[in-house]
C-alpha atoms as a PDB file:
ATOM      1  CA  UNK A   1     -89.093  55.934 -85.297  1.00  0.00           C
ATOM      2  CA  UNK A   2     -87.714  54.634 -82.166  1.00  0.00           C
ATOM      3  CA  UNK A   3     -89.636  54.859 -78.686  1.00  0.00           C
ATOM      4  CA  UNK A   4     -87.708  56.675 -76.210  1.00  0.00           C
ATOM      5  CA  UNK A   5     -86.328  54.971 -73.515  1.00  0.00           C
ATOM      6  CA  UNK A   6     -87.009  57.964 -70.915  1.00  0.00           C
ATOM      7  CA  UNK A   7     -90.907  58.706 -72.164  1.00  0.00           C
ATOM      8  CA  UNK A   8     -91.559  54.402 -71.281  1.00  0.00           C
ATOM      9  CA  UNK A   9     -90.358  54.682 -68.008  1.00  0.00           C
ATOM     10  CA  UNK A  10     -92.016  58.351 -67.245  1.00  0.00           C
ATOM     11  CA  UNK A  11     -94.923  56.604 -68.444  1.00  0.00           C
ATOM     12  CA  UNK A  12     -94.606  53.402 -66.367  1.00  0.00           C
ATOM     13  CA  UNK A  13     -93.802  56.163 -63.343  1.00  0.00           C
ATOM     14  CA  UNK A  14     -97.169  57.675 -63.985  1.00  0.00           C
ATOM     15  CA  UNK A  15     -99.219  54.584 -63.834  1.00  0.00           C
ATOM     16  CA  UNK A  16     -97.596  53.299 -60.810  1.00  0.00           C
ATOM     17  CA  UNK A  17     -98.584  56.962 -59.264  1.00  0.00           C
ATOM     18  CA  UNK A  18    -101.908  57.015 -60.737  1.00  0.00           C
ATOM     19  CA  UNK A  19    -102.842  53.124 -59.565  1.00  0.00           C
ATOM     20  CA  UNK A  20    -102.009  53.732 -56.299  1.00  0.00           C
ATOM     21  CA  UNK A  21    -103.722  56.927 -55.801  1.00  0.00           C
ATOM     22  CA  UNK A  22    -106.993  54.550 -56.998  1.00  0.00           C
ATOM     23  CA  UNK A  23    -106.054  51.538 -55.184  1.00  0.00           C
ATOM     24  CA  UNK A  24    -105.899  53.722 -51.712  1.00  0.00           C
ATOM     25  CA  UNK A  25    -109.148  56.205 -53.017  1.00  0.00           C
ATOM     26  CA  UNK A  26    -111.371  52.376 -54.039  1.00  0.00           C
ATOM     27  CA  UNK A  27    -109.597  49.773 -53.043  1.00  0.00           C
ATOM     28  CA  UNK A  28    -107.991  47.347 -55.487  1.00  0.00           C
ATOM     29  CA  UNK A  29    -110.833  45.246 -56.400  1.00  0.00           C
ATOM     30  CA  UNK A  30    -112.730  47.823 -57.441  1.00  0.00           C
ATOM     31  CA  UNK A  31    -110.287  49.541 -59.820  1.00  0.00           C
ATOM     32  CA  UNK A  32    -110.140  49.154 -63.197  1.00  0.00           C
ATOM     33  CA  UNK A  33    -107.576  49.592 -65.641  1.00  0.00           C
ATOM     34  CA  UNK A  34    -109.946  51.409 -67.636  1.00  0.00           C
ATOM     35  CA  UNK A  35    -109.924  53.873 -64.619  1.00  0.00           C
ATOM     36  CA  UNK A  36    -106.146  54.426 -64.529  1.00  0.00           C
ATOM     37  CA  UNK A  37    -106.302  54.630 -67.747  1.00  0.00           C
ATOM     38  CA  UNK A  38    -109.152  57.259 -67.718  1.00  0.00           C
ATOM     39  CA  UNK A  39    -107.010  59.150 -65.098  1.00  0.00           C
ATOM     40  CA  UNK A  40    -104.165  59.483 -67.365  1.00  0.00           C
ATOM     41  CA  UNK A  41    -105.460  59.934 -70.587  1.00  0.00           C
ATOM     42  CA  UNK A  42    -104.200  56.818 -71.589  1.00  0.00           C
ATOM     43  CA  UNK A  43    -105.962  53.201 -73.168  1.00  0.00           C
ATOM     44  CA  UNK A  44    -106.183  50.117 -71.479  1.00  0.00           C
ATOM     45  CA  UNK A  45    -104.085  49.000 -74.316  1.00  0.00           C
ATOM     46  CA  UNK A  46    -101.481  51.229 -72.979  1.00  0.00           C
ATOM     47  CA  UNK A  47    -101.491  50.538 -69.370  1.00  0.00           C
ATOM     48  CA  UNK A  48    -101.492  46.690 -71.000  1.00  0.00           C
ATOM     49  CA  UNK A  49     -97.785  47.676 -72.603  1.00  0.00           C
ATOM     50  CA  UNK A  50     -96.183  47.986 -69.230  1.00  0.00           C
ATOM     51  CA  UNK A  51     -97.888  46.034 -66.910  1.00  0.00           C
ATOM     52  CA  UNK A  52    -100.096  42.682 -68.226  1.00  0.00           C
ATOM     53  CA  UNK A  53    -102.313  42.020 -65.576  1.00  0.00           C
ATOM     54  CA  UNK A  54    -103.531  44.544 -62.717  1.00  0.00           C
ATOM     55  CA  UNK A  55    -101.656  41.840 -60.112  1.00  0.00           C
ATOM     56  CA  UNK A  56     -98.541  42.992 -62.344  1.00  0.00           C
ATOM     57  CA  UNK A  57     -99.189  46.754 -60.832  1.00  0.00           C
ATOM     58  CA  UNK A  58     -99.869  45.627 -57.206  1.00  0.00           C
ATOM     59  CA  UNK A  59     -96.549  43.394 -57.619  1.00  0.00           C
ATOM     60  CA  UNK A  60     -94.722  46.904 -58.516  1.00  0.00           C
ATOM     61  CA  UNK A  61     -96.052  48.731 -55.942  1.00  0.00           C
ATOM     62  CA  UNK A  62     -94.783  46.164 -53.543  1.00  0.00           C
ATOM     63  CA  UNK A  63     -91.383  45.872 -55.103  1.00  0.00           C
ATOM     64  CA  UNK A  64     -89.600  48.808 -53.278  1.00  0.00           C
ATOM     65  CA  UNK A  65     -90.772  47.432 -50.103  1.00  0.00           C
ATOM     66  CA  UNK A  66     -89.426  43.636 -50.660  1.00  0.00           C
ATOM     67  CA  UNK A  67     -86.108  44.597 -52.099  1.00  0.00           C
ATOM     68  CA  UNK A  68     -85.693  47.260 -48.981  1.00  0.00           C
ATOM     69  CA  UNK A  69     -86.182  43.986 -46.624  1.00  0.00           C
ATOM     70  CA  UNK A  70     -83.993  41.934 -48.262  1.00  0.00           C
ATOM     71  CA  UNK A  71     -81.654  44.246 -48.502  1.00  0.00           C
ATOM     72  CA  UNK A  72     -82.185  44.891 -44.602  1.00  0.00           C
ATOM     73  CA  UNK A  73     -81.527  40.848 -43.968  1.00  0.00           C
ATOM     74  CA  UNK A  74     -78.714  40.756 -45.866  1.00  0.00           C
ATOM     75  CA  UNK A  75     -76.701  43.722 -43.760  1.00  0.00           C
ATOM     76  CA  UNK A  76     -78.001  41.831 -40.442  1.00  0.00           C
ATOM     77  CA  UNK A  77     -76.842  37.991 -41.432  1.00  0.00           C
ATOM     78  CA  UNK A  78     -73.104  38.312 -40.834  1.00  0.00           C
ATOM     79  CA  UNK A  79     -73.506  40.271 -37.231  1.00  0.00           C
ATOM     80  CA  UNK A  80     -73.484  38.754 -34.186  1.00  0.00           C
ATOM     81  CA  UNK A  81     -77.147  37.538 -32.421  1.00  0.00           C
ATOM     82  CA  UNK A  82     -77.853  40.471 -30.134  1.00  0.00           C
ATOM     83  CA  UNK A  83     -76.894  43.140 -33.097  1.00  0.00           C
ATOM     84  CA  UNK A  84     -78.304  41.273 -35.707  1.00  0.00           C
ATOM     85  CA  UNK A  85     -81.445  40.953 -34.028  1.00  0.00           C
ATOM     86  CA  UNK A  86     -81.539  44.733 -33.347  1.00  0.00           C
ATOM     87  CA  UNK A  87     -80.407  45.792 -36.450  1.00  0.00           C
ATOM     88  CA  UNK A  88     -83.339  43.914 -38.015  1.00  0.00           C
ATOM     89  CA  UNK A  89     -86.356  44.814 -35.903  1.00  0.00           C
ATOM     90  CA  UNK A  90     -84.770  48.848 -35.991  1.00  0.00           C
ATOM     91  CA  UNK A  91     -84.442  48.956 -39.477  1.00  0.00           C
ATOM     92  CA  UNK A  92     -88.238  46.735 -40.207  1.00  0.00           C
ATOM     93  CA  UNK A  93     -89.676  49.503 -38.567  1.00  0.00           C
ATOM     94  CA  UNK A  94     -87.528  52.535 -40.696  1.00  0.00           C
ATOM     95  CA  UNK A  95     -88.583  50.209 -43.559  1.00  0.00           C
ATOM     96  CA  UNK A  96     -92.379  50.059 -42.377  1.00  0.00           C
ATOM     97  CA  UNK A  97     -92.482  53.738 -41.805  1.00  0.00           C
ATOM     98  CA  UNK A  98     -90.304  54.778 -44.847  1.00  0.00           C
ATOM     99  CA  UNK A  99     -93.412  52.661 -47.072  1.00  0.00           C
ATOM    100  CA  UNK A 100     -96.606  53.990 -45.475  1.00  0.00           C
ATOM    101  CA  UNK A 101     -98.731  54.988 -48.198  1.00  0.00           C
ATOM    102  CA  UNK A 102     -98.530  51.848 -50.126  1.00  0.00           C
ATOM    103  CA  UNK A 103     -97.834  49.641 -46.962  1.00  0.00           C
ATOM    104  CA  UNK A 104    -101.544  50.933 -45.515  1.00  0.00           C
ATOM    105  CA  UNK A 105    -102.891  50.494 -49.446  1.00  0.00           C
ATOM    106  CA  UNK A 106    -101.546  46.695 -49.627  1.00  0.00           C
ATOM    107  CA  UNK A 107    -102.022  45.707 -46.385  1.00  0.00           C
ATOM    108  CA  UNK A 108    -105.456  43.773 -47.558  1.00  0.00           C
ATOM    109  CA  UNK A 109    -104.196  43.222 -50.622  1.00  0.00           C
ATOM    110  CA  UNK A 110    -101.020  41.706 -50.426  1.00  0.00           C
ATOM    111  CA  UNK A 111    -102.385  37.799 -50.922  1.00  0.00           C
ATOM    112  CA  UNK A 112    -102.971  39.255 -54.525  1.00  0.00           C
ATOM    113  CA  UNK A 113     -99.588  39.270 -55.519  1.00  0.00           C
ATOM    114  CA  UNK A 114    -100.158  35.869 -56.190  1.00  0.00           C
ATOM    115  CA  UNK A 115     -97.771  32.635 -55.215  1.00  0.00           C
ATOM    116  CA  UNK A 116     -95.614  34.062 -58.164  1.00  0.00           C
ATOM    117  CA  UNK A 117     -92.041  35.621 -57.129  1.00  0.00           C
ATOM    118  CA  UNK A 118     -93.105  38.469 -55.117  1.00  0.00           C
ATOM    119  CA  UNK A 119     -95.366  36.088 -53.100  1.00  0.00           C
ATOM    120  CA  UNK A 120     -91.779  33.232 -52.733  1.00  0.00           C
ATOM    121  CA  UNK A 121     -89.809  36.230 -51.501  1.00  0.00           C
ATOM    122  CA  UNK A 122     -91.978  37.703 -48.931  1.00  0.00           C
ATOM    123  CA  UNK A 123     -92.051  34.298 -47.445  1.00  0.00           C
ATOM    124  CA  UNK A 124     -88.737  33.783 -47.292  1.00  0.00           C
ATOM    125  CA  UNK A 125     -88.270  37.608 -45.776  1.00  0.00           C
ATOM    126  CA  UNK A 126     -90.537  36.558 -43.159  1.00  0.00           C
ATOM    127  CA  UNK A 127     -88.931  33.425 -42.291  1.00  0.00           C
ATOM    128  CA  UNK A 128     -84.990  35.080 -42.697  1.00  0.00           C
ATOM    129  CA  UNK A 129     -86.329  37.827 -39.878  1.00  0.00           C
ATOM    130  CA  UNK A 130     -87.738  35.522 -37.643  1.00  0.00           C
ATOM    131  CA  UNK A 131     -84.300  33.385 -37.534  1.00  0.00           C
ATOM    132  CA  UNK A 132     -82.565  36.219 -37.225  1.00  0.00           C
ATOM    133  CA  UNK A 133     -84.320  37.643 -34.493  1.00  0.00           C
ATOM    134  CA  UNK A 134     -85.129  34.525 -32.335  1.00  0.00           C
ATOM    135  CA  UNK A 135     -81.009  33.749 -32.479  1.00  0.00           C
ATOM    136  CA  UNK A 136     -79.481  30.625 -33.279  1.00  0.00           C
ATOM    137  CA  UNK A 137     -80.485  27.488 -31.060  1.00  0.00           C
ATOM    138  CA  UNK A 138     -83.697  29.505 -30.382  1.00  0.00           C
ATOM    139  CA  UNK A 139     -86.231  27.348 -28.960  1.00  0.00           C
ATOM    140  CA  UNK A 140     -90.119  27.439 -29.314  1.00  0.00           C
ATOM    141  CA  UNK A 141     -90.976  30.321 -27.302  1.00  0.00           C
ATOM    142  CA  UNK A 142     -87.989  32.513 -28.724  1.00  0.00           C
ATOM    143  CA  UNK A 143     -89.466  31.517 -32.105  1.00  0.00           C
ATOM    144  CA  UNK A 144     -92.791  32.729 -31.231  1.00  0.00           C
ATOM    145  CA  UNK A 145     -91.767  35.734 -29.604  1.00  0.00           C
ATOM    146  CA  UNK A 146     -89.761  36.936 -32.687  1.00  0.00           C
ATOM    147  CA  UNK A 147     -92.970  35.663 -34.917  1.00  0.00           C
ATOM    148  CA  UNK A 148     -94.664  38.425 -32.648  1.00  0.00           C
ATOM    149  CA  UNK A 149     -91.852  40.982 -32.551  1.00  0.00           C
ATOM    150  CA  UNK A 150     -92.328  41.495 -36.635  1.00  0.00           C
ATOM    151  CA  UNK A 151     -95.847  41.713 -36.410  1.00  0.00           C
ATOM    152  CA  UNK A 152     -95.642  44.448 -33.491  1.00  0.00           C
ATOM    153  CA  UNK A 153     -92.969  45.929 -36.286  1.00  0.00           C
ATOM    154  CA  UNK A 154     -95.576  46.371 -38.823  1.00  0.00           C
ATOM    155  CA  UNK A 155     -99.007  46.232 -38.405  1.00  0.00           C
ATOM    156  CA  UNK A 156     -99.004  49.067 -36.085  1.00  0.00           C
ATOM    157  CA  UNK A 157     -98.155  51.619 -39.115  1.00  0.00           C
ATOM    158  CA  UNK A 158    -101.422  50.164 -40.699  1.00  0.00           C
ATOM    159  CA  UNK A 159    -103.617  51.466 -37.416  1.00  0.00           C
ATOM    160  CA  UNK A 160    -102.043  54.766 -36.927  1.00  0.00           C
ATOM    161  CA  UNK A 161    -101.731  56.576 -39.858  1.00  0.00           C
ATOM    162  CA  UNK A 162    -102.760  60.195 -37.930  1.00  0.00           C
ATOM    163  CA  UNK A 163     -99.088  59.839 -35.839  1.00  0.00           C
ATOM    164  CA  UNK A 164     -96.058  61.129 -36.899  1.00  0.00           C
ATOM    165  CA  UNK A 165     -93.081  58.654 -38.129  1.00  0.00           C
ATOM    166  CA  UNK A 166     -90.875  60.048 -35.506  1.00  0.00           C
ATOM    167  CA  UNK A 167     -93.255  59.284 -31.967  1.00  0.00           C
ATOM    168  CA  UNK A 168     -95.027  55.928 -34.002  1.00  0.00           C
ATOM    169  CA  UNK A 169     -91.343  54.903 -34.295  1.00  0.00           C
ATOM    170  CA  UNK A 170     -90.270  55.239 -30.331  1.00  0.00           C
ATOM    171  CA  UNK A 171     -93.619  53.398 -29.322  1.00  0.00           C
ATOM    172  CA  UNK A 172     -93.082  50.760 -31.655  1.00  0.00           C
ATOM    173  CA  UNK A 173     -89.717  50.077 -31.032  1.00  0.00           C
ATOM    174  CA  UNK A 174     -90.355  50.161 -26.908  1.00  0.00           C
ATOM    175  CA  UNK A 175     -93.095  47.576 -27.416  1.00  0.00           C
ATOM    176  CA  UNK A 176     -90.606  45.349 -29.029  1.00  0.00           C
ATOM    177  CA  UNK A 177     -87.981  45.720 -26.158  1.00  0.00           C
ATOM    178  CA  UNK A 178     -90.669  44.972 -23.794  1.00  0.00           C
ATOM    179  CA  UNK A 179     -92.028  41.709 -25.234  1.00  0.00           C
ATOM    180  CA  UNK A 180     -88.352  40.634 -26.226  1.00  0.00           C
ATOM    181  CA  UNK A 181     -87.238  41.587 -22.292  1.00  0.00           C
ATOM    182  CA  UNK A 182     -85.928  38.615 -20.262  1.00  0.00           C
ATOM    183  CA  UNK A 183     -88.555  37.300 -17.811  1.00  0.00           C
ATOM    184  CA  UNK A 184     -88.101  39.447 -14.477  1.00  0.00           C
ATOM    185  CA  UNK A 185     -86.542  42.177 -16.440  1.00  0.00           C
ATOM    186  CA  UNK A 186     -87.922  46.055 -15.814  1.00  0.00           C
ATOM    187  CA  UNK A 187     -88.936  49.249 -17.579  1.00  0.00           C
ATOM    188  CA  UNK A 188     -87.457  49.069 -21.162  1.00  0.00           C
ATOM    189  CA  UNK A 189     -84.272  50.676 -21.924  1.00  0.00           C
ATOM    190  CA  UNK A 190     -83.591  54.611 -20.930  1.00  0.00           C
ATOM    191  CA  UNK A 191     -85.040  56.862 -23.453  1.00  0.00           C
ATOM    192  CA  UNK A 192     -87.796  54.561 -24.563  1.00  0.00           C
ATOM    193  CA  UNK A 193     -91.169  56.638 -24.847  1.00  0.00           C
ATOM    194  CA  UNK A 194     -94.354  54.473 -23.603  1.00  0.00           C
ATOM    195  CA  UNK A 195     -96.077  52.109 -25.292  1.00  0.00           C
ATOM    196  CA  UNK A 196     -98.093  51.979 -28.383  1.00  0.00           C
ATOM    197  CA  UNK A 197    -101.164  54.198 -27.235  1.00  0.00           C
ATOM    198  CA  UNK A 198    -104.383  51.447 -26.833  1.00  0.00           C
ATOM    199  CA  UNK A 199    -107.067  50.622 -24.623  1.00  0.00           C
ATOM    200  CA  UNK A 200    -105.800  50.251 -20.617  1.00  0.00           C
ATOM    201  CA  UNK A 201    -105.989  46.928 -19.661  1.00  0.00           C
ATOM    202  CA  UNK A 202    -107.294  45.793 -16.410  1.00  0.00           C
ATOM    203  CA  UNK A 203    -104.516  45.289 -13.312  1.00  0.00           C
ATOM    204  CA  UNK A 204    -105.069  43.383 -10.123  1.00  0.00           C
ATOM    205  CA  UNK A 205    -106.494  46.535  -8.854  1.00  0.00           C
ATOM    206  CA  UNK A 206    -109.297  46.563 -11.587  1.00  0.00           C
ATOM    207  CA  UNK A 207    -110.961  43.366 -10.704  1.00  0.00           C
ATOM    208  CA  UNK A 208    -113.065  44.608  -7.649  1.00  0.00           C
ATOM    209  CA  UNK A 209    -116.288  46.021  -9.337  1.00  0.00           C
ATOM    210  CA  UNK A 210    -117.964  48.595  -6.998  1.00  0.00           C
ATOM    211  CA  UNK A 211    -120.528  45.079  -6.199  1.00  0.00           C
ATOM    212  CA  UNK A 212    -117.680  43.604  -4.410  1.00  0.00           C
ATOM    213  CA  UNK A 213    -117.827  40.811  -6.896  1.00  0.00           C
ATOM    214  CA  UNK A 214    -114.440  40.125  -8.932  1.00  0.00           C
ATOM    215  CA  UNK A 215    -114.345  40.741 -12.634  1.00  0.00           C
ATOM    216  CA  UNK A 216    -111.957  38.120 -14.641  1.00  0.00           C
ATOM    217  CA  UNK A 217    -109.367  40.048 -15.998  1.00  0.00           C
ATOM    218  CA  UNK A 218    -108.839  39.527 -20.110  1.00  0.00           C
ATOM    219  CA  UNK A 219    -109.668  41.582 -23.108  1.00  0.00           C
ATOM    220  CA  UNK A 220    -109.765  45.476 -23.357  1.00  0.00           C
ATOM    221  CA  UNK A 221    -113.267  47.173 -22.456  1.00  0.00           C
ATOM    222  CA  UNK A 222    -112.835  49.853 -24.882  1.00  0.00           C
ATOM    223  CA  UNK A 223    -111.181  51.178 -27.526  1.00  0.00           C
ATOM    224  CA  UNK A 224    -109.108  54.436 -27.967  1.00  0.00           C
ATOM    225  CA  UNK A 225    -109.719  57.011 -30.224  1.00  0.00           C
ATOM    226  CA  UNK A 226    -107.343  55.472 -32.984  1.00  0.00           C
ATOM    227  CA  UNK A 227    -108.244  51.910 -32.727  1.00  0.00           C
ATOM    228  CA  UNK A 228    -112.136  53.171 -33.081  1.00  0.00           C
ATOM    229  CA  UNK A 229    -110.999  54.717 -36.274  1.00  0.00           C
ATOM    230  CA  UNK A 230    -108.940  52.007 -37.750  1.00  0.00           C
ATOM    231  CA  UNK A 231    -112.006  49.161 -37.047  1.00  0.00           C
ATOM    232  CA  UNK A 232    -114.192  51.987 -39.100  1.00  0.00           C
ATOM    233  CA  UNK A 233    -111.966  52.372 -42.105  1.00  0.00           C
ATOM    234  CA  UNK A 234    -111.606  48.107 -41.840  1.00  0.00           C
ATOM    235  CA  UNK A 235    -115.347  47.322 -41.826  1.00  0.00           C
ATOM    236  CA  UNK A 236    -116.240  50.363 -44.012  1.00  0.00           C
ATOM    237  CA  UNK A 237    -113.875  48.781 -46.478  1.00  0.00           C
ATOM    238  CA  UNK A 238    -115.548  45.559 -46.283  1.00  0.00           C
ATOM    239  CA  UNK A 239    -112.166  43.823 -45.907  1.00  0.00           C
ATOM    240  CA  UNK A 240    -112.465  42.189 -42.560  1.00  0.00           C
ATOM    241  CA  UNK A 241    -115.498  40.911 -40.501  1.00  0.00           C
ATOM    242  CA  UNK A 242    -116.305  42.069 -37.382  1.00  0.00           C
ATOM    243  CA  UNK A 243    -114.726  38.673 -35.615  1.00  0.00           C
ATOM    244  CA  UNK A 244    -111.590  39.524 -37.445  1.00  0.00           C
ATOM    245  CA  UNK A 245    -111.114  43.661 -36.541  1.00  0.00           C
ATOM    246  CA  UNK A 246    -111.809  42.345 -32.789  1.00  0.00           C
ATOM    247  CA  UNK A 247    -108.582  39.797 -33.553  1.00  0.00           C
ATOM    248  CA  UNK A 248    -106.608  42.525 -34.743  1.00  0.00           C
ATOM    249  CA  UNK A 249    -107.759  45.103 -32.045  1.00  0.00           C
ATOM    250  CA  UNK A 250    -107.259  42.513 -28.950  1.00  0.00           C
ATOM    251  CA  UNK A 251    -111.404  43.123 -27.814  1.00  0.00           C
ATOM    252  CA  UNK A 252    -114.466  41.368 -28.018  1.00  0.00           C
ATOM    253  CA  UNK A 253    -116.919  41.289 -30.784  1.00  0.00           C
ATOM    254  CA  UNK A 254    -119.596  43.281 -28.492  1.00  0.00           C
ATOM    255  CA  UNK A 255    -116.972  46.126 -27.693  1.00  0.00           C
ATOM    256  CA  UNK A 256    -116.502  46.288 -31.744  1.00  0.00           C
ATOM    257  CA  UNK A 257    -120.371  46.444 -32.219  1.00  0.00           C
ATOM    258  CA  UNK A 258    -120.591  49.312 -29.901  1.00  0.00           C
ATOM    259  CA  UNK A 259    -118.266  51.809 -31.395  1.00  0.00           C
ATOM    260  CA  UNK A 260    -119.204  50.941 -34.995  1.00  0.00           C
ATOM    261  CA  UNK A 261    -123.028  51.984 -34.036  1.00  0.00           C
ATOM    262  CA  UNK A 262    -121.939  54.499 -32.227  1.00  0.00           C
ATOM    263  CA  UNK A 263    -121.429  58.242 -34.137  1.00  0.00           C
END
């Protein structure tokens, strides 16, 4: 008797769904394929069938993702710079936000996929975007800028998972226009919300403690209510040390220390 056709992929459909629901409730080291398996009713040797190795499953959950970026590229290449740079960083961000779930369950798992294909092709997505982005002729501090204007197109959806895809989107995409602004430029363009909600930083005004003495102005002293809960889920999940949430959150280790001891 012939397998269907329809039951293998319904099957493959169900894994997918059931790996990610583990990968996001445990984390991906600590899943099994016994566990999906268990979840489904199914044997190892089953989940085996359709995917070989448990890299094989995070490489399918990724898949959607990558081909929706290279697809993304490939409408940009053939406009000119200023729309081509738009179109990208607009539609990273639709992408971003359109991917969530798995985005926020990858995000410290994605050097798993291996140096395989998936690995080759997120490389060159990153590289395509930042070319496209910093313009032709671009020199170093266009390049680095666009390096940055990616990263302030994606890693934000990993932090802020409690706001909605339509306000996360506006801040997001005003923060770009403001780091991407020419030097001396104003306020981003009409219609632009504020910026990404964070910690205040310190202004000119800010430097004069109540001693008289003048405080260097630098890192954040606190943390807002979302960044406090993103460094939580990060060092509850044992996927970054403290030195590295502080990286991510733009404070110091000491600032970190305080609001993880603190209920």
């Amino acid at each position: 008797m012939t397998a269907d056709p329809a039951d293998d992929t319904d099957t493959r459909t169900r894994i997918l769904r059931a790996a990610l629901d583990l990968f996001a409730e445990h984390g991906y080291q600590r899943t099994s394929l016994r566990q999906i398996g268990e979840r489904l009713r199914l044997t190892k040797a089953a989940i085996l069938y359709h995917f070989p190795a448990k890299e094989h499953l995070l490489a399918a959950l990724v898949e959607p993702l990558v081909a929706d970026l290279e697809a993304l590229l490939d409408s940009a290449r053939t406009q000119p710079t200023e729309l081509a740079r738009w179109t990208v960083l607009e539609g990273w961000v639709d992408v971003m936000l359109a991917h969530r779930r798995p985005l926020g369950m990858l995000f410290h798992d994605i050097a798993l996929v291996g140096r395989g294909d998936t690995y080759h092709r997120l490389m060159e997505i990153a590289m395509r975007a930042n070319d496209l982005i910093a313009g032709p002729d671009a020199g170093r501090r266009e390049r680095v800028r666009a390096v940055q204007a990616v990263a302030a197109c994606s890693d934000v959806v990993i932090f802020f998972t409690d706001v909605s895809d339509e306000v996360l989107r506006a801040d997001m995409l005003d923060g770009v226009r403001r780091l991407l602004a020419p030097a001396g430029d104003g306020p981003a363009a009409p219609g632009a919300t504020t910026a990404i909600p964070g910690p205040a930083r310190e202004t000119p005004a800010d430097t004069t403690r109540s001693s008289g003495k003048r405080r260097r102005p630098g890192r954040p002293r606190a943390l807002g209510r979302e960044q406090v809960e993103a460094a939580r889920r990060m060092h509850a999940a044992g996927t970054h040390s403290v030195d590295a949430i502080a990286a991510a959150l733009g404070v110091s280790r000491a600032t970190v220390y305080r609001h993880l001891t603190t209920p």
